[in-house]
N, C-alpha and C. Protein backbone atom coordinates (compact mmCIF):
# COMPACT_ATOMS: atom_id res chain seq x y z
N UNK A 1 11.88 21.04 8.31
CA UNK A 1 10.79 20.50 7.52
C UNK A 1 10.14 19.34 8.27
N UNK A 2 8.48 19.02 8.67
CA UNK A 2 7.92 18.78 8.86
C UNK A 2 7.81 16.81 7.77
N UNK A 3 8.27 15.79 9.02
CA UNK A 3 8.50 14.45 7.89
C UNK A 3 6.68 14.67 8.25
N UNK A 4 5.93 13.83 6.91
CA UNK A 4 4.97 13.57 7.00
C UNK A 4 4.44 12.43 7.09
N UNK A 5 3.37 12.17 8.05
CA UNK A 5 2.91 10.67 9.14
C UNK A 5 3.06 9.80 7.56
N UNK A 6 2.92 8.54 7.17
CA UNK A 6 1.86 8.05 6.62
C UNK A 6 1.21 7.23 7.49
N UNK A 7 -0.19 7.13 7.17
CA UNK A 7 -1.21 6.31 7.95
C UNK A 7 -1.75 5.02 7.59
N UNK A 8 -1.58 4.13 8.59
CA UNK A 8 -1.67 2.60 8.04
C UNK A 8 -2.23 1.65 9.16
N UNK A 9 -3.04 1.03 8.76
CA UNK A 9 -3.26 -0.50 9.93
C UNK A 9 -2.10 -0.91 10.57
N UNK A 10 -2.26 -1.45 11.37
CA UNK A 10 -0.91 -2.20 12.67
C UNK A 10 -0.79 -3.34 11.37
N UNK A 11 -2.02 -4.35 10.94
CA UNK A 11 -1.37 -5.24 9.69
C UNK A 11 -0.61 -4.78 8.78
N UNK A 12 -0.83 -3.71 8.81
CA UNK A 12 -0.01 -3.09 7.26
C UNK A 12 1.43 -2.71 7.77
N UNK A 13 1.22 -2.13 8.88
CA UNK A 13 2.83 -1.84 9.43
C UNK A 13 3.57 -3.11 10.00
N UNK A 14 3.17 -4.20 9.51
CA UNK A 14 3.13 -5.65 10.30
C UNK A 14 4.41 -5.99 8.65
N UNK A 15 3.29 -5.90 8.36
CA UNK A 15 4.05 -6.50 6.40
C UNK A 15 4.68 -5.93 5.87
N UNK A 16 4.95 -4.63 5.83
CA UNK A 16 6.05 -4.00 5.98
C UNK A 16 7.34 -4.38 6.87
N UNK A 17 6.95 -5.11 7.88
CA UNK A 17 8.49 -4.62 8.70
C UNK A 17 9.12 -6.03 8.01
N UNK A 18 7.84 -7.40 7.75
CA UNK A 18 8.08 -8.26 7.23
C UNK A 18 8.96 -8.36 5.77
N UNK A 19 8.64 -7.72 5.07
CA UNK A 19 9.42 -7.43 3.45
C UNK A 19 10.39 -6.67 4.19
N UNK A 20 10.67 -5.84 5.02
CA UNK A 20 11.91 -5.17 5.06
C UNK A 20 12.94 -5.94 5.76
N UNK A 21 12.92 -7.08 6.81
CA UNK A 21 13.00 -8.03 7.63
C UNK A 21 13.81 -8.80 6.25
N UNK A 22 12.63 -9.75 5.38
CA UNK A 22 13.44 -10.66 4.39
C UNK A 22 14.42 -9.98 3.39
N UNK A 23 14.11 -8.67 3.03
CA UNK A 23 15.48 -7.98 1.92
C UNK A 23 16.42 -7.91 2.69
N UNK A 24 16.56 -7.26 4.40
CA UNK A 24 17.84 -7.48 4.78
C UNK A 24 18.85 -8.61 5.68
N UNK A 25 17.92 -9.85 5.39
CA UNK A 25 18.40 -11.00 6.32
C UNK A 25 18.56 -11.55 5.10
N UNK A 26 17.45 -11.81 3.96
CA UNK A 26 17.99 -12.82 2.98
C UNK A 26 18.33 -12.74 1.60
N UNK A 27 17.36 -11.14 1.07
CA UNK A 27 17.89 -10.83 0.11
C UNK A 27 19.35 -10.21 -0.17
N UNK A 28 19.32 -9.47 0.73
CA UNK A 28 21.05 -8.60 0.87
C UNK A 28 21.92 -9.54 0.50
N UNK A 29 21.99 -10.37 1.33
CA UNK A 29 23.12 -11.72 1.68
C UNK A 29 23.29 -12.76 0.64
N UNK A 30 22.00 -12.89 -0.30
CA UNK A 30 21.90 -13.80 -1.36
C UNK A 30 22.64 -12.79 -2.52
N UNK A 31 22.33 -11.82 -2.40
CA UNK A 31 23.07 -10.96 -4.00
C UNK A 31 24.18 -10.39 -3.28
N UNK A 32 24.74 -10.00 -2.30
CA UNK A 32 26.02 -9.94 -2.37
C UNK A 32 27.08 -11.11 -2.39
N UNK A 33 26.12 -12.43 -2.42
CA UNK A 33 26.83 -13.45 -2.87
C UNK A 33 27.41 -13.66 -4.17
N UNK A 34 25.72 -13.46 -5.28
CA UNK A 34 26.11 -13.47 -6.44
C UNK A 34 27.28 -12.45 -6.89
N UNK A 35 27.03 -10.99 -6.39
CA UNK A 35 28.26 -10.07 -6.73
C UNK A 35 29.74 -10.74 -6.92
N UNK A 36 29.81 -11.72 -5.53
CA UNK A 36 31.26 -12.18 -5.46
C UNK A 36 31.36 -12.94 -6.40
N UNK A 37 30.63 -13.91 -6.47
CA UNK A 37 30.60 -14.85 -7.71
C UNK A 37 31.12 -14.40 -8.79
N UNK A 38 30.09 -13.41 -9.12
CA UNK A 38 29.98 -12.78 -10.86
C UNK A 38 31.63 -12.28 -11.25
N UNK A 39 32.45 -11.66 -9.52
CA UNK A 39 33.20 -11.17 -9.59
C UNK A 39 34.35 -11.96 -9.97
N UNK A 40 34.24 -13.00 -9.09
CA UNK A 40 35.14 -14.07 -9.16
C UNK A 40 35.49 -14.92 -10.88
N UNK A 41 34.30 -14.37 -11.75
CA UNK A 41 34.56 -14.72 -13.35
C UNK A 41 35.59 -13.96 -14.18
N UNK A 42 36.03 -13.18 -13.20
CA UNK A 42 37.58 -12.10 -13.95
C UNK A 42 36.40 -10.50 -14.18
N UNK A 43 37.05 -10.27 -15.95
CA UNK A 43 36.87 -9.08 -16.24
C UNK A 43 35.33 -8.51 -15.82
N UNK A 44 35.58 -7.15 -15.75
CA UNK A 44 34.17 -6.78 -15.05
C UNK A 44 33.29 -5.93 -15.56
N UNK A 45 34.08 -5.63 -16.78
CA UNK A 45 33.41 -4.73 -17.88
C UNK A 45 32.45 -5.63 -18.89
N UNK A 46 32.77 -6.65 -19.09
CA UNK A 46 31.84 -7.44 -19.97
C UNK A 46 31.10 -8.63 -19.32
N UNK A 47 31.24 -8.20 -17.89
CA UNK A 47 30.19 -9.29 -17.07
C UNK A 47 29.37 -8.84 -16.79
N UNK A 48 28.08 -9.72 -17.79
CA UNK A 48 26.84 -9.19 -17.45
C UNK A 48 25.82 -10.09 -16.39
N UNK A 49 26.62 -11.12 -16.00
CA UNK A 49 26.13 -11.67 -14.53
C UNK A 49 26.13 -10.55 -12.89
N UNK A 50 27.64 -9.54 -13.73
CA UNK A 50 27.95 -8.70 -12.39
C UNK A 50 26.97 -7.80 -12.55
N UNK A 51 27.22 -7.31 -13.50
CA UNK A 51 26.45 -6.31 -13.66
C UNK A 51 24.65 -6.31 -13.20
N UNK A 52 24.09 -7.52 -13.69
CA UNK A 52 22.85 -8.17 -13.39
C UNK A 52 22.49 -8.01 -11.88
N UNK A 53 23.67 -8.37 -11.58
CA UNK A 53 23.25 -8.43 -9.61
C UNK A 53 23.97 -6.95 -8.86
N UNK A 54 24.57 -6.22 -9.45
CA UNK A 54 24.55 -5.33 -8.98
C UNK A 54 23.42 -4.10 -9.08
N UNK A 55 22.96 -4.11 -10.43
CA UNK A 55 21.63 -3.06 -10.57
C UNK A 55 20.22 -4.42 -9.00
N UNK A 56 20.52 -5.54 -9.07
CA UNK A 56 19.38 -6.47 -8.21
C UNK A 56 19.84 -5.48 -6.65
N UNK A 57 21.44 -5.15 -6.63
CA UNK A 57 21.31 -4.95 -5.13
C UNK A 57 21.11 -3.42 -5.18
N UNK A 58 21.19 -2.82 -6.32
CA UNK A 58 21.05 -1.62 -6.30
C UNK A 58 19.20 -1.49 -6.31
N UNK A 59 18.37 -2.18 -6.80
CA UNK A 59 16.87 -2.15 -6.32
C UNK A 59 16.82 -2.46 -4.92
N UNK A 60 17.04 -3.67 -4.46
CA UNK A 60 17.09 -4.00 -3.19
C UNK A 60 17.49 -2.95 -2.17
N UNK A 61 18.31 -2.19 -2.10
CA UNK A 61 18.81 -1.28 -1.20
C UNK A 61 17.99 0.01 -1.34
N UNK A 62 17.60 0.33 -1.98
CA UNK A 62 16.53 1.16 -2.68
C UNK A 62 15.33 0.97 -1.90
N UNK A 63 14.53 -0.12 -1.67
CA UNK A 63 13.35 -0.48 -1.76
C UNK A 63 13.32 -0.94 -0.30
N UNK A 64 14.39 -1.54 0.70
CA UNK A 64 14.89 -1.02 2.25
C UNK A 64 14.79 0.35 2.68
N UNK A 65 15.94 1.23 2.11
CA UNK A 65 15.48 2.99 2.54
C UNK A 65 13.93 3.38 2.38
N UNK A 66 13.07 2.79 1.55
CA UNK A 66 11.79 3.30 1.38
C UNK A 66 11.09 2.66 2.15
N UNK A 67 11.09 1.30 2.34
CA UNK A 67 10.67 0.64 3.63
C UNK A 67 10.78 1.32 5.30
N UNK A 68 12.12 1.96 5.20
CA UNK A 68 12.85 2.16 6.13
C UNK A 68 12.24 3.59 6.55
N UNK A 69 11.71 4.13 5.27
CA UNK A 69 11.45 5.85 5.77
C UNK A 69 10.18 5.57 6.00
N UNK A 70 9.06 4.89 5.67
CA UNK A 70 7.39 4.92 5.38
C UNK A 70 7.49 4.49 7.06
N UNK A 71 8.59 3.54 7.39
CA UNK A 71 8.03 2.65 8.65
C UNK A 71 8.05 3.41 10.09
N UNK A 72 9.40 4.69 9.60
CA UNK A 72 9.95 5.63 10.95
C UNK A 72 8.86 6.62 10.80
N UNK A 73 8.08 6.70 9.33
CA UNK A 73 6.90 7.49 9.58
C UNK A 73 5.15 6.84 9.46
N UNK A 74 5.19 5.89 10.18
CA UNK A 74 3.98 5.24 10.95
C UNK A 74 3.62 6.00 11.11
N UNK A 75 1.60 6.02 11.21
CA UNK A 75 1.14 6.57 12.21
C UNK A 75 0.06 5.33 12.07
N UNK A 76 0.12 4.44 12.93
CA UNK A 76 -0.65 3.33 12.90
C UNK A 76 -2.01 3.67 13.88
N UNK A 77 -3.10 3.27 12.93
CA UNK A 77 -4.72 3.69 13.38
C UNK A 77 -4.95 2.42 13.70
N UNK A 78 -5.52 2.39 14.62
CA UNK A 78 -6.23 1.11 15.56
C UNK A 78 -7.67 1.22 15.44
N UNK A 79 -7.93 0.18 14.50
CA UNK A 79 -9.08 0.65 13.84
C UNK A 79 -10.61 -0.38 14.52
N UNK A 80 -9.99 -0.76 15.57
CA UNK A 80 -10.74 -1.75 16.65
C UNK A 80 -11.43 -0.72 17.64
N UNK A 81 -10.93 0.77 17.72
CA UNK A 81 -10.99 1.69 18.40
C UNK A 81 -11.81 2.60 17.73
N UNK A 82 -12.26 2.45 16.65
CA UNK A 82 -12.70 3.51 15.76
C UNK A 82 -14.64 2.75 15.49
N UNK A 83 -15.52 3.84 15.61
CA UNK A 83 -16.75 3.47 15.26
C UNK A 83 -17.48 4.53 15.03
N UNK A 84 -18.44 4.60 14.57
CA UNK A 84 -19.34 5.33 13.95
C UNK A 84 -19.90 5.25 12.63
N UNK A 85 -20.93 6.08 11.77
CA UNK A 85 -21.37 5.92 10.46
C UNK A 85 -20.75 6.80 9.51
N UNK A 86 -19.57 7.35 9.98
CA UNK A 86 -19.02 8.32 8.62
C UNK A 86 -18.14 8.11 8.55
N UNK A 87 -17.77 7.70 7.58
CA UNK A 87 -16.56 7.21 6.50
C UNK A 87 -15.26 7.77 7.13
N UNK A 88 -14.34 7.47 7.76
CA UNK A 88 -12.97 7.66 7.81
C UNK A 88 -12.25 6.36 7.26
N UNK A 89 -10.92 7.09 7.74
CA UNK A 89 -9.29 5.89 7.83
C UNK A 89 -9.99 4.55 8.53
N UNK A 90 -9.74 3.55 7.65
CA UNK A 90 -9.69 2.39 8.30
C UNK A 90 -11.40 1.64 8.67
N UNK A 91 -12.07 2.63 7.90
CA UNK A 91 -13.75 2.22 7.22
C UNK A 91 -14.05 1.16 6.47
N UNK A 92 -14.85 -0.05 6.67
CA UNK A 92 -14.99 -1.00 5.70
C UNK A 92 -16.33 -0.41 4.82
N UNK A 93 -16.38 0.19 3.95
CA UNK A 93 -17.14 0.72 3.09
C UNK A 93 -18.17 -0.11 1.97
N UNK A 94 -19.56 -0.58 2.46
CA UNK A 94 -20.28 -1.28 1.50
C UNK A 94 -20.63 -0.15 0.32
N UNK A 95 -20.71 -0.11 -1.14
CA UNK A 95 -20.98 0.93 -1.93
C UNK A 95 -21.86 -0.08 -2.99
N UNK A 96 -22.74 0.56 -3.57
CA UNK A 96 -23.57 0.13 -4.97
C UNK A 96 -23.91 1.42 -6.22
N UNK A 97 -23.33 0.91 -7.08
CA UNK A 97 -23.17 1.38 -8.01
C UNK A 97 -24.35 1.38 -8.72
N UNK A 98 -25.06 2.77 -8.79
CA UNK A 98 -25.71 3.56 -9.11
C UNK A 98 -26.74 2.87 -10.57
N UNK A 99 -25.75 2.74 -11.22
CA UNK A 99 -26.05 2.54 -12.80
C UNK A 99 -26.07 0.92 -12.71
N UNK A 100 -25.20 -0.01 -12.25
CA UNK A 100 -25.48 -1.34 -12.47
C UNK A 100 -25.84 -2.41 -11.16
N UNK A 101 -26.01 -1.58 -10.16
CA UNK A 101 -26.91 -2.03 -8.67
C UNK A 101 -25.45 -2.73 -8.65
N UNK A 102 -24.26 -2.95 -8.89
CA UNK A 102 -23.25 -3.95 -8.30
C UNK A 102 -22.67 -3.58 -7.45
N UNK A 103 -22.83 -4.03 -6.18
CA UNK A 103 -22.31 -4.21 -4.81
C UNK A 103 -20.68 -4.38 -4.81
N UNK A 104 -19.76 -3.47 -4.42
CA UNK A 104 -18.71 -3.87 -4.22
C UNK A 104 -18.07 -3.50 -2.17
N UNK A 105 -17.61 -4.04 -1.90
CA UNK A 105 -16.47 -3.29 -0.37
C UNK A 105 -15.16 -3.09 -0.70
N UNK A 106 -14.75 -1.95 0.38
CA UNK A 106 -13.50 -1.36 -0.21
C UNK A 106 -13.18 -1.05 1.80
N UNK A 107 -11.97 -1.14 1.73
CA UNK A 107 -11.64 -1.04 3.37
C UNK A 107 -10.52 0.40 2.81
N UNK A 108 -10.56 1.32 3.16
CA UNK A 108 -10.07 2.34 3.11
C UNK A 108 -8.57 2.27 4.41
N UNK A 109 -7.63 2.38 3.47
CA UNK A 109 -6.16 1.61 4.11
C UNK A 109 -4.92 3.33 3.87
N UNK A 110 -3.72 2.79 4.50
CA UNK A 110 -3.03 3.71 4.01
C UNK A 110 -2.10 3.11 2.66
N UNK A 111 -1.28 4.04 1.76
CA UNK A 111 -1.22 4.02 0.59
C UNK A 111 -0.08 2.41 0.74
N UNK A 112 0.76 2.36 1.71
CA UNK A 112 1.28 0.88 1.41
C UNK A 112 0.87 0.10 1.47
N UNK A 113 -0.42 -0.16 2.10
CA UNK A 113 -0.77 -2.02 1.78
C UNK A 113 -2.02 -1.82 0.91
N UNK A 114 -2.48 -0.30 0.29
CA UNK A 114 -3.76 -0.44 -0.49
C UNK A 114 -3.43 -1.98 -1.58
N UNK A 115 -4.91 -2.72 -1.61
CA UNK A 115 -4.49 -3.64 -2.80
C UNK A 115 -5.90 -3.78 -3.21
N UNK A 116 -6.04 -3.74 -4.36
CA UNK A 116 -7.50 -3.62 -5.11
C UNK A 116 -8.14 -5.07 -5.03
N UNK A 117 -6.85 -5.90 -5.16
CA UNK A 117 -7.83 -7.35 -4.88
C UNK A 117 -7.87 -7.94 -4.28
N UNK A 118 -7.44 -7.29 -2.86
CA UNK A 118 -8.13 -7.70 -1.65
C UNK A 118 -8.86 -6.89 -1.43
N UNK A 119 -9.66 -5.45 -2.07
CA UNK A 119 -10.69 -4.83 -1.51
C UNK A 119 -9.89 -3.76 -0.31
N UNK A 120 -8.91 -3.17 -0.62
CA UNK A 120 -8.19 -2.57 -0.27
C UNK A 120 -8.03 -0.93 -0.59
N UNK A 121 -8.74 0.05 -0.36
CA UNK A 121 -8.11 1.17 -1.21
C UNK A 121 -7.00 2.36 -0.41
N UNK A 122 -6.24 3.24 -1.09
CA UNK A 122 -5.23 3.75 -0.20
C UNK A 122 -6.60 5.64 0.45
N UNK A 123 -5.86 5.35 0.84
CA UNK A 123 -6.97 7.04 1.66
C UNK A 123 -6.91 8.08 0.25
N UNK A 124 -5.68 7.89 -0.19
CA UNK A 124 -5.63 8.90 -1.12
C UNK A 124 -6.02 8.98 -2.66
N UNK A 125 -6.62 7.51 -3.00
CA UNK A 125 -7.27 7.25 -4.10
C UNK A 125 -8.61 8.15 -4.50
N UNK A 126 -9.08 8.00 -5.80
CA UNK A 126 -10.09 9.28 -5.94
C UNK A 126 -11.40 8.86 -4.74
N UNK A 127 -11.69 7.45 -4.90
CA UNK A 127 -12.70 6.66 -4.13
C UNK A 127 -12.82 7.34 -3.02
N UNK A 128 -11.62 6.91 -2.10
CA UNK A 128 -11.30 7.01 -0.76
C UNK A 128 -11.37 8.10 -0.44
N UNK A 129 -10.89 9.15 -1.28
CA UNK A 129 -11.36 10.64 -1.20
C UNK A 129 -12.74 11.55 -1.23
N UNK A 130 -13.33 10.65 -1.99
CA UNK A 130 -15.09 11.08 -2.29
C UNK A 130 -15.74 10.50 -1.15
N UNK A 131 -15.60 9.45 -0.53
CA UNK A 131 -16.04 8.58 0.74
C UNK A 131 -15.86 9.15 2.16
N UNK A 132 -14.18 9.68 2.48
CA UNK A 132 -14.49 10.23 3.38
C UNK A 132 -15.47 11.44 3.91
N UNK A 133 -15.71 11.54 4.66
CA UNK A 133 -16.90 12.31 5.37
C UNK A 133 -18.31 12.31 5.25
N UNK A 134 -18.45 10.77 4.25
CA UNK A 134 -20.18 10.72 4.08
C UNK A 134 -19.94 9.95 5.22
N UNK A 135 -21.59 9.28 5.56
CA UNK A 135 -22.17 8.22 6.13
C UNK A 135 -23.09 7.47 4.98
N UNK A 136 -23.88 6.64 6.01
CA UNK A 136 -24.44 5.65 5.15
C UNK A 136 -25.95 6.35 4.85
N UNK A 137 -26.15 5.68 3.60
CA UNK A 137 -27.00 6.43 3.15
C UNK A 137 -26.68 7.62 1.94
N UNK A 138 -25.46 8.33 1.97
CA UNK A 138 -25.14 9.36 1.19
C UNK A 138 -24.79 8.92 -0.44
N UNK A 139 -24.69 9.83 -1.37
CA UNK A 139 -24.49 9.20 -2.40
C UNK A 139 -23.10 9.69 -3.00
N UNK A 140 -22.10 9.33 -3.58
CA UNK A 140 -20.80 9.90 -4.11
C UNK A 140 -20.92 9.80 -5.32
N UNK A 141 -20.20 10.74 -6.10
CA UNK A 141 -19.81 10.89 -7.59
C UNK A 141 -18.39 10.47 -7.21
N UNK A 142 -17.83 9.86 -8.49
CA UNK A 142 -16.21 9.72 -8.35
C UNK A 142 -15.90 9.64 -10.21
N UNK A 143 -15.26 10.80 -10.01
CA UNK A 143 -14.49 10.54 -11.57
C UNK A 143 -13.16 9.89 -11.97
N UNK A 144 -13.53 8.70 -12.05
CA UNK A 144 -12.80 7.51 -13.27
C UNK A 144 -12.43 7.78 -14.31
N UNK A 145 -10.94 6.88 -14.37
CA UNK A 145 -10.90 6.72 -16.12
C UNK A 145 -11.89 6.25 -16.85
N UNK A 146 -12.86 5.77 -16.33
CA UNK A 146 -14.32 5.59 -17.34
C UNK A 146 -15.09 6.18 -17.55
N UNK A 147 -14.84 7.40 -16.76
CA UNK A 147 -16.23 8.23 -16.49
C UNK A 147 -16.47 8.34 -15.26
N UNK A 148 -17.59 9.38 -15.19
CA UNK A 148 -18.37 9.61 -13.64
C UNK A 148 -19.33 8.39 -13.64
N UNK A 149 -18.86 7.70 -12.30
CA UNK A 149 -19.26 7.09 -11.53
C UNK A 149 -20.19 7.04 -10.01
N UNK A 150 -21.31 6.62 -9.98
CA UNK A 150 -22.22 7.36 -8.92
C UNK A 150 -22.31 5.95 -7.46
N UNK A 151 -22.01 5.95 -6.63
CA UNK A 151 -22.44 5.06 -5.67
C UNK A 151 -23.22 5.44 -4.44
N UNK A 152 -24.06 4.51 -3.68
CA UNK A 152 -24.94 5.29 -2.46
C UNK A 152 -23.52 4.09 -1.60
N UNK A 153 -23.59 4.67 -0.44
CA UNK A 153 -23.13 3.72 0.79
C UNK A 153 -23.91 3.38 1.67
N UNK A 154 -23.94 1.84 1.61
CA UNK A 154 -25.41 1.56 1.97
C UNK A 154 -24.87 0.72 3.12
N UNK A 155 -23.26 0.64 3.73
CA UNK A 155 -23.26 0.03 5.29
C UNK A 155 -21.52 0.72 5.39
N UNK A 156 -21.12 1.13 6.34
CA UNK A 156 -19.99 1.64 7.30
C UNK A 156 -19.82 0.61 8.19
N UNK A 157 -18.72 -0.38 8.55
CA UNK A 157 -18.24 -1.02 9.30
C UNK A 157 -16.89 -0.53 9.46
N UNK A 158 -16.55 -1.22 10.81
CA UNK A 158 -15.07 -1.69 11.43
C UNK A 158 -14.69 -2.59 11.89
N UNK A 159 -13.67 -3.72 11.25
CA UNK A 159 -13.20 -4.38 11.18
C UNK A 159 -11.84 -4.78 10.86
């Protein structure tokens, strides 16, 4: 079976290695502290301090392997390298909305560091999906939980 890439900025594969870096240097080490602790209060059936930090290391270890698999499947786009007017991976996308002229940008990212309020979207969002393969100038429909939504793209950058 075929692992599949995910696709992401070098920043994004940056902050990633960073969160995976602090769960296993400082988070690991801080809750298998508490474990001992909690342990060290005797019975272990009605400790709900143990119990507390063991479901904490049971997220934590969890949320490393997923770190751990997204990162062995990089495919980091160098997006300093990338130019033209049609919408791909790693596109800073000017859009105006059709119905209320409001100007928003959206940098079309891969799905781990998408963040809406930094103007972030993942490739695989409905947006990011209607966007790829226009240029500027074109107009998109995108269906929202609010409804159909209409935008022109009125600038393509890289940055």
């Amino acid at each position: 079976m075929m692992m599949e890439k995910v696709p992401m900025t070098a920043s994004g594969y940056a902050a990633l290695e960073v969160e995976l870096k602090q769960r296993q240097s400082v988070e690991r080490p801080r809750i298998i502290e508490h474990i001992a602790e909690a342990r060290s209060h005797g019975d272990l059936s009605e400790n709900a301090e143990y119990h507390a930090a063991k479901e904490e290391q049971s997220h934590n270890e969890g949320r490393i392997a997923e770190l751990e698999d997204k990162l062995a499947r990089a495919d980091i786009i160098d997006i300093s390298k990338l130019s033209g007017d049609t919408v791909k991976f790693g596109a800073t996308v000017t859009l105006v909305d059709e119905d209320t002229e409001k100007k928003t940008v959206w940098q079309i990212v891969g799905e781990p560091e998408a963040d809406a309020k930094k103007g972030r979207i993942s490739i695989t969002s409905p947006l990011a999906r209607a966007l790829i393969g226009k240029k500027k100038g074109s107009t998109v429909e995108v269906v929202a939980p609010g409804g159909a939504k209409a935008y022109e793209i009125t600038k393509v950058e890289w940055r």
